[in-house]
PDB file of N, CA and C in Angstrom:
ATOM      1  N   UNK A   1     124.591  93.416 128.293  1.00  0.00           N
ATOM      2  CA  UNK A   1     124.105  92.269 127.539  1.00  0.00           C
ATOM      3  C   UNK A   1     124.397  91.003 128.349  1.00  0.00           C
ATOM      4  N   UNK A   2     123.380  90.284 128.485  1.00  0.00           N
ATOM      5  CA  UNK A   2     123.579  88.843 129.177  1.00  0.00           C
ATOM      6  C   UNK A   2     124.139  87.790 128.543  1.00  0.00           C
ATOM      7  N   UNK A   3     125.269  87.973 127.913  1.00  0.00           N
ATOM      8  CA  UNK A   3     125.284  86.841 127.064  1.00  0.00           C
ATOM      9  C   UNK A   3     125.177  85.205 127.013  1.00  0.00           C
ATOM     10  N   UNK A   4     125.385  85.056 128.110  1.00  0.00           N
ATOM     11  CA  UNK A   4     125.054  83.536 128.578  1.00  0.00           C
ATOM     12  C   UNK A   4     123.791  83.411 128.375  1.00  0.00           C
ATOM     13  N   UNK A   5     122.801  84.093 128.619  1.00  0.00           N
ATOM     14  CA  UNK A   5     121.289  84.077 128.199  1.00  0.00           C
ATOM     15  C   UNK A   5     121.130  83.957 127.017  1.00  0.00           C
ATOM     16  N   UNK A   6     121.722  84.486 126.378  1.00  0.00           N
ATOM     17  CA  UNK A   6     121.186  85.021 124.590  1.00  0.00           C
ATOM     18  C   UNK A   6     122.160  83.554 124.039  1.00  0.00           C
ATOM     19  N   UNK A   7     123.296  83.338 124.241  1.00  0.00           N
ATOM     20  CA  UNK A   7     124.027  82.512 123.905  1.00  0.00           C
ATOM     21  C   UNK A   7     123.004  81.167 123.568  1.00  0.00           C
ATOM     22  N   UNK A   8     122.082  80.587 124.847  1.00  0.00           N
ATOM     23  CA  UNK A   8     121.439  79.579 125.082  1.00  0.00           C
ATOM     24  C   UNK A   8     120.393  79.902 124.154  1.00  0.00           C
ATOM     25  N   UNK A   9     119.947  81.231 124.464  1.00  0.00           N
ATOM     26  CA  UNK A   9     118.391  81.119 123.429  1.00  0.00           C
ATOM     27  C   UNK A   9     118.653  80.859 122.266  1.00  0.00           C
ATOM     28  N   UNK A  10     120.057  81.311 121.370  1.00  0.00           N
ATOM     29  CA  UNK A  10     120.226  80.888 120.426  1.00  0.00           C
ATOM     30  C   UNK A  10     120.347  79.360 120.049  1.00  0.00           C
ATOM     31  N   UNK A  11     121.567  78.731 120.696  1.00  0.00           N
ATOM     32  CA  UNK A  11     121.276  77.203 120.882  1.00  0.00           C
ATOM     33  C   UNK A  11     119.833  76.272 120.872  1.00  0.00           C
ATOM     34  N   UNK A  12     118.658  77.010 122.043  1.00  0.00           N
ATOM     35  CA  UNK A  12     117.927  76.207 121.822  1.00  0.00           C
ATOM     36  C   UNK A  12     116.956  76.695 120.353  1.00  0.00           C
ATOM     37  N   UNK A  13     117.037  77.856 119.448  1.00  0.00           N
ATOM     38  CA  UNK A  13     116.722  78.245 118.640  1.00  0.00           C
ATOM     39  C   UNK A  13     117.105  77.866 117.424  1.00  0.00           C
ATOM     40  N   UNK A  14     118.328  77.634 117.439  1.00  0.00           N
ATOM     41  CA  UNK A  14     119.266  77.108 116.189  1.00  0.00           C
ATOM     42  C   UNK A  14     120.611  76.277 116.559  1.00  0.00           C
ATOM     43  N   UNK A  15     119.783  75.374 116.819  1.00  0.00           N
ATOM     44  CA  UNK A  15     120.423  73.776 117.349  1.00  0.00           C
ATOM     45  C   UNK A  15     121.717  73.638 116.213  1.00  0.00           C
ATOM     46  N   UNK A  16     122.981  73.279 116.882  1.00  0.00           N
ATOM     47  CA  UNK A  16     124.242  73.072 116.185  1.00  0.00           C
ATOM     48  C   UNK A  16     124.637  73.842 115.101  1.00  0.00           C
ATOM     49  N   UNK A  17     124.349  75.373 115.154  1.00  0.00           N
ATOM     50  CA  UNK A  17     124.978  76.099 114.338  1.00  0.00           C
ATOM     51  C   UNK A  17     125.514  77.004 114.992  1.00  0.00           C
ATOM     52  N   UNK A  18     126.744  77.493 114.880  1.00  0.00           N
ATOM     53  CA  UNK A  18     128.065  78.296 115.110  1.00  0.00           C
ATOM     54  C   UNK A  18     127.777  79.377 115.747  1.00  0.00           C
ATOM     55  N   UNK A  19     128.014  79.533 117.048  1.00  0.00           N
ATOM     56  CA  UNK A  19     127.669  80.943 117.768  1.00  0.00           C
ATOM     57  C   UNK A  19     128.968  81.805 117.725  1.00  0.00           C
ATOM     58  N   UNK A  20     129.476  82.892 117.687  1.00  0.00           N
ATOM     59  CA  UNK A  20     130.670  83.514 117.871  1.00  0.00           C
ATOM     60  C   UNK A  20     130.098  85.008 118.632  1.00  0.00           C
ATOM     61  N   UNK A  21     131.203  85.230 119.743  1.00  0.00           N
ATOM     62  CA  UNK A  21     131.261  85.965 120.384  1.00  0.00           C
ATOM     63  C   UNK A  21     132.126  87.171 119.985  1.00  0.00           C
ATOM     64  N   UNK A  22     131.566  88.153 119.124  1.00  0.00           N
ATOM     65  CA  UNK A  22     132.997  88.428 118.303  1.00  0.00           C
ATOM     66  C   UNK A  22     133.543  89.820 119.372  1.00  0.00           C
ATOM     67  N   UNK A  23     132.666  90.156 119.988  1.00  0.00           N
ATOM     68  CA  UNK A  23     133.172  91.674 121.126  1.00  0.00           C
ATOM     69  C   UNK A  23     132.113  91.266 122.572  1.00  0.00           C
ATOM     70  N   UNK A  24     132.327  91.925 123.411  1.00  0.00           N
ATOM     71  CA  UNK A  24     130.829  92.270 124.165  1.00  0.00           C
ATOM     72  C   UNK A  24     129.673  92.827 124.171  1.00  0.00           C
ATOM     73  N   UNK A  25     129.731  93.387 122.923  1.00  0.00           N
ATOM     74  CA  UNK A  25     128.140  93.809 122.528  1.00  0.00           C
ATOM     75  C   UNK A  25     127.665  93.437 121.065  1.00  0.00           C
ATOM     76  N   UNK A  26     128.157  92.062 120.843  1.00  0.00           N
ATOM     77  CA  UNK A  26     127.750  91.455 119.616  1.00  0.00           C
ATOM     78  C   UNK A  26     128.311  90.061 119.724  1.00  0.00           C
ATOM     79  N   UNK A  27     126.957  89.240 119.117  1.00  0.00           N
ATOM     80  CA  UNK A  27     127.214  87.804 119.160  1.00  0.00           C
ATOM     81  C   UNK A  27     126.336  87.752 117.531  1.00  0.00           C
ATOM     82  N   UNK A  28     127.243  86.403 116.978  1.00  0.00           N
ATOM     83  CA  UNK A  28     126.626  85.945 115.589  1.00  0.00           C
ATOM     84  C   UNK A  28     126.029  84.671 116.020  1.00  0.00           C
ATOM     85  N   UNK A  29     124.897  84.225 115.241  1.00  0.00           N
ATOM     86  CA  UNK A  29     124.725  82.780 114.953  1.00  0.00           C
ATOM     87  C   UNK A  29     125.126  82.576 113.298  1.00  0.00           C
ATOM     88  N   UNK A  30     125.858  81.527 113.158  1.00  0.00           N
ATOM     89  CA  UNK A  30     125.524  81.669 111.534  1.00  0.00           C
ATOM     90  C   UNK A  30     124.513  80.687 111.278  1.00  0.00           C
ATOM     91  N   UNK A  31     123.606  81.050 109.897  1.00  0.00           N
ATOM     92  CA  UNK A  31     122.540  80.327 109.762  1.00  0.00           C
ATOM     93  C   UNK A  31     123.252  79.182 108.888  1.00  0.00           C
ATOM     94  N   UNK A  32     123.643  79.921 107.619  1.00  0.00           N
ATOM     95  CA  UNK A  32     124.107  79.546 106.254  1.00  0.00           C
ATOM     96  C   UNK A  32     125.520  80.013 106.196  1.00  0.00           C
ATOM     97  N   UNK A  33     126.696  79.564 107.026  1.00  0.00           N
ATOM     98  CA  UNK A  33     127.745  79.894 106.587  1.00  0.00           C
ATOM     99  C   UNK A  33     128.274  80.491 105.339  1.00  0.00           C
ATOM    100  N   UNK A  34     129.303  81.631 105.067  1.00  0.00           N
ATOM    101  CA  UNK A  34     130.101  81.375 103.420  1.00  0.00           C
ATOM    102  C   UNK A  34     130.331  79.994 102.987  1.00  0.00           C
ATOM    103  N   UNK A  35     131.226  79.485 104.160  1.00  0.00           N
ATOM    104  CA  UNK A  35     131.602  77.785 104.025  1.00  0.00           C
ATOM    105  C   UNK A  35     130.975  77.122 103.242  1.00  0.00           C
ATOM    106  N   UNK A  36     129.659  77.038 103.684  1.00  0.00           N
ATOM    107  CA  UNK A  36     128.303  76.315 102.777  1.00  0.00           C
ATOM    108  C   UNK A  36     128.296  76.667 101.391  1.00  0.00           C
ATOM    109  N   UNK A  37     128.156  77.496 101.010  1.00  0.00           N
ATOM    110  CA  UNK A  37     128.014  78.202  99.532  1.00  0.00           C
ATOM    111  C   UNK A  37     128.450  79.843  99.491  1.00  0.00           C
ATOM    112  N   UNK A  38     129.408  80.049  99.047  1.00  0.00           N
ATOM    113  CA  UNK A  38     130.499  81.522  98.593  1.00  0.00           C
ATOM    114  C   UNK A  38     129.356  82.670  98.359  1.00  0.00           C
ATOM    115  N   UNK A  39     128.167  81.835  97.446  1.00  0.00           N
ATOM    116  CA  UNK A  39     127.493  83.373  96.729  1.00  0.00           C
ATOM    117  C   UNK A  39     126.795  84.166  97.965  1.00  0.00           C
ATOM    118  N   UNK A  40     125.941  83.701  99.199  1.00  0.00           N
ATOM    119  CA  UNK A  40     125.292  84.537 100.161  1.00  0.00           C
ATOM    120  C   UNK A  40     125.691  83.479 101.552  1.00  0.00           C
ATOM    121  N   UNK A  41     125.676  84.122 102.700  1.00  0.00           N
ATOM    122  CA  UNK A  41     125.377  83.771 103.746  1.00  0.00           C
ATOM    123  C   UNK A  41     124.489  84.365 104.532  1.00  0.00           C
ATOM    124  N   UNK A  42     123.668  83.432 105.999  1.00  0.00           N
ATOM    125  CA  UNK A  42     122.930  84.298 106.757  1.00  0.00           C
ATOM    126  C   UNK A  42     123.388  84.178 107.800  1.00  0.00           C
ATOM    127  N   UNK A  43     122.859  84.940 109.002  1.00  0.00           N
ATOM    128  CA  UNK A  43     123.743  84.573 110.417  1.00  0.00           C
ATOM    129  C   UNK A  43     121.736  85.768 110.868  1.00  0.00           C
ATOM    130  N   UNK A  44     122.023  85.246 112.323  1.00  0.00           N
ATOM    131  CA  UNK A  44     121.558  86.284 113.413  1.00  0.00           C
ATOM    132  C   UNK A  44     122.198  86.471 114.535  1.00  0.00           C
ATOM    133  N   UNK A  45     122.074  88.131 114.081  1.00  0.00           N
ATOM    134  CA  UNK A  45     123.003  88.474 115.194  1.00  0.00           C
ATOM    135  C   UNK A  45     122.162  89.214 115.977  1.00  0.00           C
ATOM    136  N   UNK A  46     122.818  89.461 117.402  1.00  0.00           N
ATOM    137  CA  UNK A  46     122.685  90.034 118.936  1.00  0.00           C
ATOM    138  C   UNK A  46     123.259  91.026 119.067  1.00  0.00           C
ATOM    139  N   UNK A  47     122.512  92.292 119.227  1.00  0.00           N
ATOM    140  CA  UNK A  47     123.759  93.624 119.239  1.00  0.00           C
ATOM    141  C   UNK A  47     123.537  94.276 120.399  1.00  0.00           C
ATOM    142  N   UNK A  48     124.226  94.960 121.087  1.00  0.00           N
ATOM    143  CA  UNK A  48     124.330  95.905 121.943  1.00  0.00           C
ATOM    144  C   UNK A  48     124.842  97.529 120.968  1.00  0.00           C
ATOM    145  N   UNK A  49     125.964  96.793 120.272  1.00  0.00           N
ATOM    146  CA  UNK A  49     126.943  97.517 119.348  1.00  0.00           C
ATOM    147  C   UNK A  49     127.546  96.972 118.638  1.00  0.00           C
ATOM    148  N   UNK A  50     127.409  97.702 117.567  1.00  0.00           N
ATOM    149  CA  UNK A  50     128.557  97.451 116.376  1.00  0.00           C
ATOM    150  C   UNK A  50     129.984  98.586 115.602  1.00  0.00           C
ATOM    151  N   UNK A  51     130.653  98.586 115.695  1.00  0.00           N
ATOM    152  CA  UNK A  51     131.848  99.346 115.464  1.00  0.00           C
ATOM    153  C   UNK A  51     131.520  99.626 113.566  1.00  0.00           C
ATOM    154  N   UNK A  52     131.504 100.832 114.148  1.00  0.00           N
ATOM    155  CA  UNK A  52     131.921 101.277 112.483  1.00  0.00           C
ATOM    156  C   UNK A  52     132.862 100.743 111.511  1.00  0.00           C
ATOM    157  N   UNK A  53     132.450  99.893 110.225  1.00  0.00           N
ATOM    158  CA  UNK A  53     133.030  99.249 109.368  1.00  0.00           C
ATOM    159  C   UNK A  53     132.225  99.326 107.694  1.00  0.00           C
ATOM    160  N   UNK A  54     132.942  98.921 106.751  1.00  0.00           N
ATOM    161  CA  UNK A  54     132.186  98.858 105.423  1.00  0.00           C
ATOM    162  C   UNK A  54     132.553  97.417 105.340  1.00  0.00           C
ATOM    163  N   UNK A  55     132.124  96.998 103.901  1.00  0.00           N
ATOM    164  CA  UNK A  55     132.810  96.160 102.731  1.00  0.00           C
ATOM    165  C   UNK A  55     132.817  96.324 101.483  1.00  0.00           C
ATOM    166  N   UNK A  56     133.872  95.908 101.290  1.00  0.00           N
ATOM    167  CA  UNK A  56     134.452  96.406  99.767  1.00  0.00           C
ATOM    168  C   UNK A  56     133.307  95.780  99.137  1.00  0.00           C
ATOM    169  N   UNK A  57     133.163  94.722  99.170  1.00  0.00           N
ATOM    170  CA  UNK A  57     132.156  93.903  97.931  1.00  0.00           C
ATOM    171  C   UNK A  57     130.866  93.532  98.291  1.00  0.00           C
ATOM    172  N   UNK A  58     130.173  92.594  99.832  1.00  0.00           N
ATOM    173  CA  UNK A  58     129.126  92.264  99.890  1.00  0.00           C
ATOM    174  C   UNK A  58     128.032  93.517  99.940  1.00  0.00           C
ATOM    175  N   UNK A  59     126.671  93.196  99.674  1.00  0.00           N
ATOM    176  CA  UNK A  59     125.806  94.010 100.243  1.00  0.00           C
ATOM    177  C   UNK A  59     125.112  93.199 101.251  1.00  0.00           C
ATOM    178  N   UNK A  60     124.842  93.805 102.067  1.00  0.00           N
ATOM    179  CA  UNK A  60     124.048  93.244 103.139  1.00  0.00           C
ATOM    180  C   UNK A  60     122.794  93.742 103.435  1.00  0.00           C
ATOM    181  N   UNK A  61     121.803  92.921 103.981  1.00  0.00           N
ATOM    182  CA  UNK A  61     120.665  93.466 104.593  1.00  0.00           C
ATOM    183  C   UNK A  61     120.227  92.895 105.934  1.00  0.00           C
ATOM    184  N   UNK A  62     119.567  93.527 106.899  1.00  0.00           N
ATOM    185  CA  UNK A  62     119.685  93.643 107.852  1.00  0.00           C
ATOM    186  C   UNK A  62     117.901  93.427 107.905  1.00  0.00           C
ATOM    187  N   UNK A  63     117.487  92.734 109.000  1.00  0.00           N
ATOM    188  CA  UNK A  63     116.179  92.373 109.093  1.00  0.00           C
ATOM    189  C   UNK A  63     115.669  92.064 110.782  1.00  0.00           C
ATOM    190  N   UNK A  64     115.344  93.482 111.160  1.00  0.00           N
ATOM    191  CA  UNK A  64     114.925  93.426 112.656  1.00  0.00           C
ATOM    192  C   UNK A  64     113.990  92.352 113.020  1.00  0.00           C
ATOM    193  N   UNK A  65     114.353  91.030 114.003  1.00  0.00           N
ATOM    194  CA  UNK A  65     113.718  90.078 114.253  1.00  0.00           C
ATOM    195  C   UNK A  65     112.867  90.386 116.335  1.00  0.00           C
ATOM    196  N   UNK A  66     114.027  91.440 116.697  1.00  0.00           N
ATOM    197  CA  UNK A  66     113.418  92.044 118.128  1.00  0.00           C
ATOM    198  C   UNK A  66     114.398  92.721 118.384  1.00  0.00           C
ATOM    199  N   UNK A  67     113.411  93.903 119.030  1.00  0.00           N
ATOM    200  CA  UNK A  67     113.926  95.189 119.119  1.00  0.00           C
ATOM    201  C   UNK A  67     114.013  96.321 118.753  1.00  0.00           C
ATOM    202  N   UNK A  68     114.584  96.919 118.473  1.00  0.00           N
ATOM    203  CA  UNK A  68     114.913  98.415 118.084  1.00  0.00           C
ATOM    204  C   UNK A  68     117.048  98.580 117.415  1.00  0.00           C
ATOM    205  N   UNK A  69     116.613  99.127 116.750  1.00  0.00           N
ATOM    206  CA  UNK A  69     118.096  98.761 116.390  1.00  0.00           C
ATOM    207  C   UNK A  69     118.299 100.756 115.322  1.00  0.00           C
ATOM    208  N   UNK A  70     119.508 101.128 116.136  1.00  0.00           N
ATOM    209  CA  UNK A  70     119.826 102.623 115.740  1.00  0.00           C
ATOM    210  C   UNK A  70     121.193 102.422 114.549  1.00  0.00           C
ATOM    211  N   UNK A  71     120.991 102.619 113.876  1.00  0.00           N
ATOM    212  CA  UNK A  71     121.998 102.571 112.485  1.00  0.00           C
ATOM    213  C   UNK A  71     122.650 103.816 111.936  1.00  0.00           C
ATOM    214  N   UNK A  72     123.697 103.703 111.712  1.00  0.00           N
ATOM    215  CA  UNK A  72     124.508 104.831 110.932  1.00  0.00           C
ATOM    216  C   UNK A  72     125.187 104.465 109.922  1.00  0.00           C
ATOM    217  N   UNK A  73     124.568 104.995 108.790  1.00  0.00           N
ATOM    218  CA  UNK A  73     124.831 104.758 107.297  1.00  0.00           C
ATOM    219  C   UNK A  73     125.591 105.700 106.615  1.00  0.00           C
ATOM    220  N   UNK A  74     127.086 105.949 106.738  1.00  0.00           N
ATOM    221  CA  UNK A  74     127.752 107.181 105.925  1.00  0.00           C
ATOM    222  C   UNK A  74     127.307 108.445 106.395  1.00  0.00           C
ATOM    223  N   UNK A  75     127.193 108.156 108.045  1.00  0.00           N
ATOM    224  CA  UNK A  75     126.729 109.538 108.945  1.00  0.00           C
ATOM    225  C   UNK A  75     125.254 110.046 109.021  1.00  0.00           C
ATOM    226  N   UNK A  76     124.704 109.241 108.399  1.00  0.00           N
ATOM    227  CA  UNK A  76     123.043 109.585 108.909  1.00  0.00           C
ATOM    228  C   UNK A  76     122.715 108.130 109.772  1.00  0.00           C
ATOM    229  N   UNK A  77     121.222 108.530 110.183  1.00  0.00           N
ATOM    230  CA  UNK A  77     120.790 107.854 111.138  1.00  0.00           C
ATOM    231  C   UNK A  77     119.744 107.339 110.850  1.00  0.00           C
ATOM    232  N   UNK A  78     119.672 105.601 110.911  1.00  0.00           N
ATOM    233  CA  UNK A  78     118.271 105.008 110.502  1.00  0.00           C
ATOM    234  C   UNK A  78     117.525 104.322 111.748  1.00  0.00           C
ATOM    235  N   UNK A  79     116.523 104.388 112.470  1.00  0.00           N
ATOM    236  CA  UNK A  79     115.824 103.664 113.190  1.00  0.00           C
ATOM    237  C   UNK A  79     115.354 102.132 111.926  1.00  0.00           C
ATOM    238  N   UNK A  80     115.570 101.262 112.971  1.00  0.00           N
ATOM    239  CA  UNK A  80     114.630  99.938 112.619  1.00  0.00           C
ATOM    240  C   UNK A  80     113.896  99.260 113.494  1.00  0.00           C
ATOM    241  N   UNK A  81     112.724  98.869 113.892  1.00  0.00           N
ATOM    242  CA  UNK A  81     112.053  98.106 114.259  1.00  0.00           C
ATOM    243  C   UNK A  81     111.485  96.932 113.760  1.00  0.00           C
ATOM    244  N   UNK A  82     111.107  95.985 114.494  1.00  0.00           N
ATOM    245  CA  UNK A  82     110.410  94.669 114.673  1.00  0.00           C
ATOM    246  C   UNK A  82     110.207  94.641 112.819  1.00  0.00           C
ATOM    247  N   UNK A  83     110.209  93.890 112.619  1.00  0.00           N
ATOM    248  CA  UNK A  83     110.008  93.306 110.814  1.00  0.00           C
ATOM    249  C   UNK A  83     110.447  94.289 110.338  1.00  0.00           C
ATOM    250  N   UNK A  84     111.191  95.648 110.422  1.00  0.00           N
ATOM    251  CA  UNK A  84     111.773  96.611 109.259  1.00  0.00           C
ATOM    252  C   UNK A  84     112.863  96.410 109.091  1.00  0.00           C
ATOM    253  N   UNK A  85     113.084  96.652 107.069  1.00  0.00           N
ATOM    254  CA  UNK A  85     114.991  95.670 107.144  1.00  0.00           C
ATOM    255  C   UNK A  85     115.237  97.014 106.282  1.00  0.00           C
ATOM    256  N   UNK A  86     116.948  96.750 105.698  1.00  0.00           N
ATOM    257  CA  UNK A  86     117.090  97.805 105.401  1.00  0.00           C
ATOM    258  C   UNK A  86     118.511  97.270 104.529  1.00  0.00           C
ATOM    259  N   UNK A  87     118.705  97.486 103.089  1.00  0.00           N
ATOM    260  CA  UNK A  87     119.982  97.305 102.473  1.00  0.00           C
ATOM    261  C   UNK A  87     120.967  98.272 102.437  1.00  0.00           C
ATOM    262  N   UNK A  88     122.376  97.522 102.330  1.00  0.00           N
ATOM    263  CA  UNK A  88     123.527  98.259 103.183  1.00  0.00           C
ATOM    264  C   UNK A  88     124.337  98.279 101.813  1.00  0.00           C
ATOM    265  N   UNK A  89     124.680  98.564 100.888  1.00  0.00           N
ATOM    266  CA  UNK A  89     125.616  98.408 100.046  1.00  0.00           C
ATOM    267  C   UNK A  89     127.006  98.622 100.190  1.00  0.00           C
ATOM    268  N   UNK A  90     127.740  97.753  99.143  1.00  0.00           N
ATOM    269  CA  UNK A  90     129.438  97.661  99.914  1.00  0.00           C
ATOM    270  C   UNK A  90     129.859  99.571  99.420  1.00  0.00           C
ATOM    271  N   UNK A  91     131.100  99.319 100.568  1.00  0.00           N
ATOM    272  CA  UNK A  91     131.604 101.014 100.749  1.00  0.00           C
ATOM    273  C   UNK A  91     131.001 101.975 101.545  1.00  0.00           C
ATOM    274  N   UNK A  92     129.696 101.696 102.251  1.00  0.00           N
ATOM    275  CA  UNK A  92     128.785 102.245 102.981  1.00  0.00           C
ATOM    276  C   UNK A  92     129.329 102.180 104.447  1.00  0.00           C
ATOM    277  N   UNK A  93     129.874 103.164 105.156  1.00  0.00           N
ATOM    278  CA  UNK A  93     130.073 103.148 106.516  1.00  0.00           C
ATOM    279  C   UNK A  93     128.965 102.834 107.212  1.00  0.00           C
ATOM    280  N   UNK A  94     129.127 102.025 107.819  1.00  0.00           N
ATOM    281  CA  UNK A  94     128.220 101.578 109.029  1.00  0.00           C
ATOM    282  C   UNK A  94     128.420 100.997 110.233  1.00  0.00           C
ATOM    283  N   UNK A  95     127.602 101.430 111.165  1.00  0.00           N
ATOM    284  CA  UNK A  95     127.818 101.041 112.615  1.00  0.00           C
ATOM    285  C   UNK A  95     126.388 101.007 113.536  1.00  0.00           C
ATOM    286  N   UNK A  96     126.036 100.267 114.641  1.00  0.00           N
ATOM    287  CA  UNK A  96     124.627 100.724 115.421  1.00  0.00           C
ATOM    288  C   UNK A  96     124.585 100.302 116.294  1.00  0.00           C
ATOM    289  N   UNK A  97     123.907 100.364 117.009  1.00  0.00           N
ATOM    290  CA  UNK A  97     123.623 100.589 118.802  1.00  0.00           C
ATOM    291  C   UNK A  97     121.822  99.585 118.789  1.00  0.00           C
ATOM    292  N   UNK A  98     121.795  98.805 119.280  1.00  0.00           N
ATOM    293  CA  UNK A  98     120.057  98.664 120.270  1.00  0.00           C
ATOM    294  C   UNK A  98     121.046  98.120 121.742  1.00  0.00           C
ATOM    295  N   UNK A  99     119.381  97.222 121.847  1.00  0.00           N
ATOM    296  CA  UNK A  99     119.564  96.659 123.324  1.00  0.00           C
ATOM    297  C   UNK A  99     119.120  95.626 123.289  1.00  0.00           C
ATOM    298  N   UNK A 100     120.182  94.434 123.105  1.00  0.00           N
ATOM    299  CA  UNK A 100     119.912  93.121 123.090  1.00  0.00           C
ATOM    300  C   UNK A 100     119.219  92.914 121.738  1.00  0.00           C
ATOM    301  N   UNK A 101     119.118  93.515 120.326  1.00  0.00           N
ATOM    302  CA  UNK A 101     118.087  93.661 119.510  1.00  0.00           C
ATOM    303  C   UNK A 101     118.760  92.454 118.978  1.00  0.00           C
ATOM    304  N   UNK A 102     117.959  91.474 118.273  1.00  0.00           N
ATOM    305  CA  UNK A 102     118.095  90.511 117.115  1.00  0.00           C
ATOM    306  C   UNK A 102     117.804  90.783 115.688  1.00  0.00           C
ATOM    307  N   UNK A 103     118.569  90.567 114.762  1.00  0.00           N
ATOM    308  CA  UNK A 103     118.176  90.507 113.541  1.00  0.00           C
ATOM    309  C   UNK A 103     119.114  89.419 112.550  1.00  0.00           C
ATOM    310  N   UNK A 104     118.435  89.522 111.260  1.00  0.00           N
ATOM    311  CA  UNK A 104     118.951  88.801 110.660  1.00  0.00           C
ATOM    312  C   UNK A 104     120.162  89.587 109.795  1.00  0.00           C
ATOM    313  N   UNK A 105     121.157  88.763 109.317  1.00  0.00           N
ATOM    314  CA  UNK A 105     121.662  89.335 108.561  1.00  0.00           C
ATOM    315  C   UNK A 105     122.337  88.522 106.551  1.00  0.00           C
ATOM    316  N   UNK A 106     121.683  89.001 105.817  1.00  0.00           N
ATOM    317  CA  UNK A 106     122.309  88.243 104.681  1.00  0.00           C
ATOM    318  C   UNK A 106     122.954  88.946 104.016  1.00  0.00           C
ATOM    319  N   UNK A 107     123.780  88.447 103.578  1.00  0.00           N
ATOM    320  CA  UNK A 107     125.094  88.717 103.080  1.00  0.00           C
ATOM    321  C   UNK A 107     125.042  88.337 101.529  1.00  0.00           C
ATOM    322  N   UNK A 108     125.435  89.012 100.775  1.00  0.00           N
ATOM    323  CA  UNK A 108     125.577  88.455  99.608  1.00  0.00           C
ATOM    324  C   UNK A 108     126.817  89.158  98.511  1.00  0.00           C
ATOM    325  N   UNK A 109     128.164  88.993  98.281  1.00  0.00           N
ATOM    326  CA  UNK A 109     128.177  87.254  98.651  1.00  0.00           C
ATOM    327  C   UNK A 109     128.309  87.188  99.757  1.00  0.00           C
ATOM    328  N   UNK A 110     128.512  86.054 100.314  1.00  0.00           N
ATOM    329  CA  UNK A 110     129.062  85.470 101.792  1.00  0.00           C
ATOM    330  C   UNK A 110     130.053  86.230 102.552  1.00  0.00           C
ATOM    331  N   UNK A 111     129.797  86.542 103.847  1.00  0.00           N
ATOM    332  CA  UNK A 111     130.565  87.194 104.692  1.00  0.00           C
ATOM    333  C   UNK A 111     131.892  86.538 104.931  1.00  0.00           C
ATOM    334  N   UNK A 112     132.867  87.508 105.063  1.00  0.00           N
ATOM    335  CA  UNK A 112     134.404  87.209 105.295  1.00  0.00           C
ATOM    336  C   UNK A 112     135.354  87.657 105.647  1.00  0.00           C
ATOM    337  N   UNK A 113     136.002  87.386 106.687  1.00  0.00           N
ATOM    338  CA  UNK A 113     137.274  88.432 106.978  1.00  0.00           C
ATOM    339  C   UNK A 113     137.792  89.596 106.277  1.00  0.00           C
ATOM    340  N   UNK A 114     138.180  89.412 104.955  1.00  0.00           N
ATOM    341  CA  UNK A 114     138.451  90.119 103.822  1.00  0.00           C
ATOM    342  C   UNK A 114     137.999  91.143 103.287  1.00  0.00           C
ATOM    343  N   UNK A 115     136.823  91.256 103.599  1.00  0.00           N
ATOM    344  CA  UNK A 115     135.984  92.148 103.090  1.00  0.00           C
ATOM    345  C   UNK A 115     135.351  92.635 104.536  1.00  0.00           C
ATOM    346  N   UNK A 116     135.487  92.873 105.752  1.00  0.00           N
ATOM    347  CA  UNK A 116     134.829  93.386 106.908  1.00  0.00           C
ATOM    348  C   UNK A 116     135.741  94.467 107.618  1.00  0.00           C
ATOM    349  N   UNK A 117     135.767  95.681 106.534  1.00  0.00           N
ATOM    350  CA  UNK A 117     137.514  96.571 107.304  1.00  0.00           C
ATOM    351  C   UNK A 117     136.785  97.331 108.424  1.00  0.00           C
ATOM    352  N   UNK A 118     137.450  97.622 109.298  1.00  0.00           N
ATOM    353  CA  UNK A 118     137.363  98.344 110.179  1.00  0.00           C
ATOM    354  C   UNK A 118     137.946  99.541 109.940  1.00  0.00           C
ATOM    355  N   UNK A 119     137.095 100.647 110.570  1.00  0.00           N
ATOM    356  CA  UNK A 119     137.575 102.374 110.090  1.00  0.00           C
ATOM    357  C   UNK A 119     138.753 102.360 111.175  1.00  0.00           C
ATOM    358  N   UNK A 120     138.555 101.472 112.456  1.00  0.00           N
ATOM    359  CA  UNK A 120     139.709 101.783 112.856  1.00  0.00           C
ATOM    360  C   UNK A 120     141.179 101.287 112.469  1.00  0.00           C
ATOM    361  N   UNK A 121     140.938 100.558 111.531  1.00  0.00           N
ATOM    362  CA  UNK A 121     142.022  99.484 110.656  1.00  0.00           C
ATOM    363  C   UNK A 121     142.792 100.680 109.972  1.00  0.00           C
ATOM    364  N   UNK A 122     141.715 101.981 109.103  1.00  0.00           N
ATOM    365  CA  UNK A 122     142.179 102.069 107.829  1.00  0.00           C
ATOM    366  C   UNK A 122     143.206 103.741 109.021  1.00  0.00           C
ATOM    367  N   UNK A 123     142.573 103.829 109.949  1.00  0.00           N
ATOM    368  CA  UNK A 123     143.265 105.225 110.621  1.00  0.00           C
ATOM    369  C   UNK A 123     144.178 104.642 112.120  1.00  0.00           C
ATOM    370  N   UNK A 124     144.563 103.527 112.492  1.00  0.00           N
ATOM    371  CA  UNK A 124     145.246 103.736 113.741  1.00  0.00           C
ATOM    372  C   UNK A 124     146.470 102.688 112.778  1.00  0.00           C
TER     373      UNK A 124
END
């Protein structure tokens, strides 16, 4: 992943909103912070990969903006492409793989530390 590339496209895409680099194969923009309002947030994110995690409470949906994006939902496997989205409900293991893919992501309620466990949290 290039991230200095993607970093900028986001910038010039979504001028002064919050980029985070949270691993090397995932970057957020947030659109609509929690900050802003508790009940939903949006962000787009940049994946290479995402580490298997649930949440206790939000549901999320996921909205392929480019790319291809491979998903694992409680051990099955979802393809998404270009405009196909897909709801994630809390307690739902999930994790996925593209290449450089963009999508959106809303959150409802609002995304938060608190609620984003990691499977490797709950076993190492």
């Amino acid at each position: 992943m290039d991230i200095h590339k993607i970093v900028n496209e986001l910038k010039t895409e979504y001028p002064e909103k919050n980029i985070i680099i949270n691993e090397p194969g995932e970057i957020i923009c947030e659109i609509e912070p929690t900050s802003e309002h508790t009940e939903f947030s949006i962000a787009v994110a940049v994946v290479d990969s995402i580490v298997p995690h649930y949440h206790n409470y939000s549901v999320e949906e996921y909205e392929i903006i480019k790319g291809t994006l491979e998903l694992q939902l409680d051990g099955h496997t979802v393809m998404l492409r270009e405009s196909q989205s897909i709801r994630i409900d809390p307690e739902v293991v999930h994790s996925a793989k593209g290449s450089e893919t963009w999508f959106r992501v809303i959150s409802k309620p609002g995304w938060n530390t608190e609620d984003h466990i990691l499977i490797s949290d709950e076993t190492g």
